[in-house]
Each structure stands twice: as C-alpha cells, then as structure tokens.
C-alpha atoms as a PDB file:
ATOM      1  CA  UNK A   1     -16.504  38.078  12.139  1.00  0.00           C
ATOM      2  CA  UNK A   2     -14.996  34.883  12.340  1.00  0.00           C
ATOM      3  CA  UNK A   3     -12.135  33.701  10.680  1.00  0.00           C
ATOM      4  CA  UNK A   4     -12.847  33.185   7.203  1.00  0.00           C
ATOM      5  CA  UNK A   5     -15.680  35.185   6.861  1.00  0.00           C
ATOM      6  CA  UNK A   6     -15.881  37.775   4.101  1.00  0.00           C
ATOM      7  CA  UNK A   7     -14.417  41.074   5.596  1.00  0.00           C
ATOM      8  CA  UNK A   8     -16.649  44.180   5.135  1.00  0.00           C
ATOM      9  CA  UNK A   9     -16.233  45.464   1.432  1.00  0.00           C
ATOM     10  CA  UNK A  10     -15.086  41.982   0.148  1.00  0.00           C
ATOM     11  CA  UNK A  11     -11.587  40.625  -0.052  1.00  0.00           C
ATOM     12  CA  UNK A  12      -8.757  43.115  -1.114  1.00  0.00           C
ATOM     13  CA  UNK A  13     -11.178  46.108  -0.603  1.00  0.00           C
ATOM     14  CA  UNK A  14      -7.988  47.190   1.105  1.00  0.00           C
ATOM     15  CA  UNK A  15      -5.732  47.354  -1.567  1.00  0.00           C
ATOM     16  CA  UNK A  16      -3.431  44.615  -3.546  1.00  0.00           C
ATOM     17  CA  UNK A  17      -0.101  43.117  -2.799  1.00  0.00           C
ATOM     18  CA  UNK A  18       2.356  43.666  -5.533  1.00  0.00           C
ATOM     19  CA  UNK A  19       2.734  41.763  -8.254  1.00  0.00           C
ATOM     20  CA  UNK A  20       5.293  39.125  -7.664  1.00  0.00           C
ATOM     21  CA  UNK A  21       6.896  36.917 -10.181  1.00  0.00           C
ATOM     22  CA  UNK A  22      10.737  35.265 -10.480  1.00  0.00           C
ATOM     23  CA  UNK A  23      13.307  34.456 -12.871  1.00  0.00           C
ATOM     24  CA  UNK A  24      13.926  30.586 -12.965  1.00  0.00           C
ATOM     25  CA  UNK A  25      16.722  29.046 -14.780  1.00  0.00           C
ATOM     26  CA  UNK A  26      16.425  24.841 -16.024  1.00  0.00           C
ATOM     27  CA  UNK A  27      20.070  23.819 -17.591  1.00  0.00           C
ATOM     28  CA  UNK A  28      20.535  20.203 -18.927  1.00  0.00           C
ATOM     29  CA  UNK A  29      23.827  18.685 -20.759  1.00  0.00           C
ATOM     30  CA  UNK A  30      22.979  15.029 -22.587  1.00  0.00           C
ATOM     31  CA  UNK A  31      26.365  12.949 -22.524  1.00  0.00           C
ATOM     32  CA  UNK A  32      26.326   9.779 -25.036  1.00  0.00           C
ATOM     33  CA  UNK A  33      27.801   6.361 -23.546  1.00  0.00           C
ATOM     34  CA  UNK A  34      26.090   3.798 -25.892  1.00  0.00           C
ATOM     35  CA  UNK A  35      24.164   4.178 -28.469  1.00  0.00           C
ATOM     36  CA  UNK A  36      20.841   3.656 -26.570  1.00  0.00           C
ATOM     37  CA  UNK A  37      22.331   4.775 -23.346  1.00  0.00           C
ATOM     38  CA  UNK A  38      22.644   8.813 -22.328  1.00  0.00           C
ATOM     39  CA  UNK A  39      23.651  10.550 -19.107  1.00  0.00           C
ATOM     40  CA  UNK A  40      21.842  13.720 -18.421  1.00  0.00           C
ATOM     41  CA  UNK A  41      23.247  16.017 -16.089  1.00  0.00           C
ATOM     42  CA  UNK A  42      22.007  19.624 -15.451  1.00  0.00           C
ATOM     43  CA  UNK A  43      20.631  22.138 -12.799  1.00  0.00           C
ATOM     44  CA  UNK A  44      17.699  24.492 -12.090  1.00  0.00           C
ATOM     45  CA  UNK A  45      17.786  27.810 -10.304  1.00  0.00           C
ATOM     46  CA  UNK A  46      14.854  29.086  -8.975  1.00  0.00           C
ATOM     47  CA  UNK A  47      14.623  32.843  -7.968  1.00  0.00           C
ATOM     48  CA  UNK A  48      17.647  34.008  -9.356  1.00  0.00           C
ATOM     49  CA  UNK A  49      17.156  37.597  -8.326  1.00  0.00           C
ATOM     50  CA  UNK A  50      16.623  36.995  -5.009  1.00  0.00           C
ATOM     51  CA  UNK A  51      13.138  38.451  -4.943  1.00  0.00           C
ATOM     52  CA  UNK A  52      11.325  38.455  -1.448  1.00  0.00           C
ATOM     53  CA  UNK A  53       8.327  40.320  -1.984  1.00  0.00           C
ATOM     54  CA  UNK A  54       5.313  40.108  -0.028  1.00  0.00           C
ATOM     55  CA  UNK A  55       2.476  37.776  -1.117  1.00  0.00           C
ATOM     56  CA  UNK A  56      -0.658  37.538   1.164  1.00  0.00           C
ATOM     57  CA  UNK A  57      -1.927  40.124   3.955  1.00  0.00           C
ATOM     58  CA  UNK A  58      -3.596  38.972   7.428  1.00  0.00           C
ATOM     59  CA  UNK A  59      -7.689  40.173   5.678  1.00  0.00           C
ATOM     60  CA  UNK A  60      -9.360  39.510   8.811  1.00  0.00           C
ATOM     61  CA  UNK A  61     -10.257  42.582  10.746  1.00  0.00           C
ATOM     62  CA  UNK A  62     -11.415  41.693  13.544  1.00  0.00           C
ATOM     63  CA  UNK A  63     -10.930  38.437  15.714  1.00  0.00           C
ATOM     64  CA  UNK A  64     -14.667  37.937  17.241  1.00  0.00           C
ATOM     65  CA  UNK A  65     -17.273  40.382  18.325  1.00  0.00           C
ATOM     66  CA  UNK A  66     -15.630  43.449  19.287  1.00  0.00           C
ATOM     67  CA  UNK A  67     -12.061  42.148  19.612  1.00  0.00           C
ATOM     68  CA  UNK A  68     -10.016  43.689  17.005  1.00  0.00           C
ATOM     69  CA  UNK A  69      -7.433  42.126  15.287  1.00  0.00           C
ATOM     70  CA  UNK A  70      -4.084  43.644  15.731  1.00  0.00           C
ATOM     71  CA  UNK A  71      -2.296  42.196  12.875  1.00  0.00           C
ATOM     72  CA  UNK A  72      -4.668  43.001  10.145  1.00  0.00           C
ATOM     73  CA  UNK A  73      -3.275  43.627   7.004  1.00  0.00           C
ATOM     74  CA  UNK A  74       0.474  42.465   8.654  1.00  0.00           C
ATOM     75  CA  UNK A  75       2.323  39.554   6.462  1.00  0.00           C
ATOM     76  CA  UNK A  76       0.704  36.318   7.110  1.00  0.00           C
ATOM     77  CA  UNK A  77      -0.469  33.034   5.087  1.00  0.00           C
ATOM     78  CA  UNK A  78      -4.146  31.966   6.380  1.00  0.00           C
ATOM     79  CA  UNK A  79      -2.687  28.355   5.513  1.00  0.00           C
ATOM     80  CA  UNK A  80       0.039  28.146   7.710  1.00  0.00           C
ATOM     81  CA  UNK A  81       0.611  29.782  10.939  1.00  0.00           C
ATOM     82  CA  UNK A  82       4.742  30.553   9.858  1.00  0.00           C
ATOM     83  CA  UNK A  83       4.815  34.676   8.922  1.00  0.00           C
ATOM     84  CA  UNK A  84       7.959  33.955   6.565  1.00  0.00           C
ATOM     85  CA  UNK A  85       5.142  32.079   4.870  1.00  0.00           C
ATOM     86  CA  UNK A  86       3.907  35.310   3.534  1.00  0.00           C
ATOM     87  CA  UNK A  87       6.809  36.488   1.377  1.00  0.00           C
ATOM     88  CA  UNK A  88       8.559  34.459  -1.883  1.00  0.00           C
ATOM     89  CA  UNK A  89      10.546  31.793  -1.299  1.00  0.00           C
ATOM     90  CA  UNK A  90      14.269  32.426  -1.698  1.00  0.00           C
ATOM     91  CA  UNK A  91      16.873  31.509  -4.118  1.00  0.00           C
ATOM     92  CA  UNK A  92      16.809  27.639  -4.232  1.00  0.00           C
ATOM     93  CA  UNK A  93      19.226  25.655  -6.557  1.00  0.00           C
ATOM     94  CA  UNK A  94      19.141  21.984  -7.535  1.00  0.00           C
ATOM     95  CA  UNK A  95      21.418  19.329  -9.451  1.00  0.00           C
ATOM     96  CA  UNK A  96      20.254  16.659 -10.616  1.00  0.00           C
ATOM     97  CA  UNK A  97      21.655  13.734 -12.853  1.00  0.00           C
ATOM     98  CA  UNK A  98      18.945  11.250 -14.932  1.00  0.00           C
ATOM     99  CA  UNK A  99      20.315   8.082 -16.769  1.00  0.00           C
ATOM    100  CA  UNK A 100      18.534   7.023 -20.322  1.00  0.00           C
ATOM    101  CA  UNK A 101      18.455   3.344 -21.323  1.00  0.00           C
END
C-alpha cells in the first residue's frame, strides 16, 4: 500500500482518537479618549486547561509491499513530518491593543 492509500477496512477501522476540544478565553476593555476616538485593550487565552490530547494516528499499515510499518497507529500528522504535530497545541496567550478613530 502506498502512502495514502485506503488501509484495509477503511480509515479508523482501528478505532477513534478521543474527542478533543479546549476552553478559550477572548477579554476586551474599550477606554474613551475623544468622542470618536477609543482604545481597546484586551487578551485571549487559548487552551486554558492545558489539554494535550492526542489528535491523529500514523493509518498506514504497511510502508510498500511486504515492508511493514512500524509506527502504525503511533502519534503522527500525515501533513507534517513533526510527531508533537499529533497532539493539541498548548496553552498560548496573546495581548493585543486596537485604536478606533
């Protein structure tokens, strides 16, 4: 099978990888200087528990004709080569300020 083939029984015929999902956080305080003019300042959180589950699988089984793959089913991304690729990003914060005229 080569890469990107349909593995025998379909795609996730091995099981599922848990549901993931995070808790984001978007914070914004408006401050008045004229009347047309505001100053916005806030921040957003993203991943605020920290979650680091697992999100794809390594699906192909083997690598060519009779060369088995020995990281089937290990944590990988088929889009990038990286293996911390595979899990949730981590907690990421940002500040930001936007000016209104």
């Amino acid at each position: 099978m080569n890469a990107g083939e349909v593995p025998i029984g379909g795609r996730g015929s091995e099981g599922r990888t848990p549901t993931t999902g995070t808790v984001d956080f978007h914070g914004e305080y408006p401050i008045r200087l004229t009347e047309k003019m505001r100053l916005h300042v806030g921040v957003d959180l993203f991943n605020i528990g920290f979650a680091k589950r697992q999100q794809y699988v390594n699906q192909n089984i083997d690598l060519g004709f009779g060369t088995v793959n020995q990281d089937f089913l290990k944590p990988t991304n088929q889009v990038s080569v990286r293996a911390n690729d595979a899990f949730q990003s981590p907690f990421v914060a940002r500040l930001f300020a936007k000016f209104e005229f």
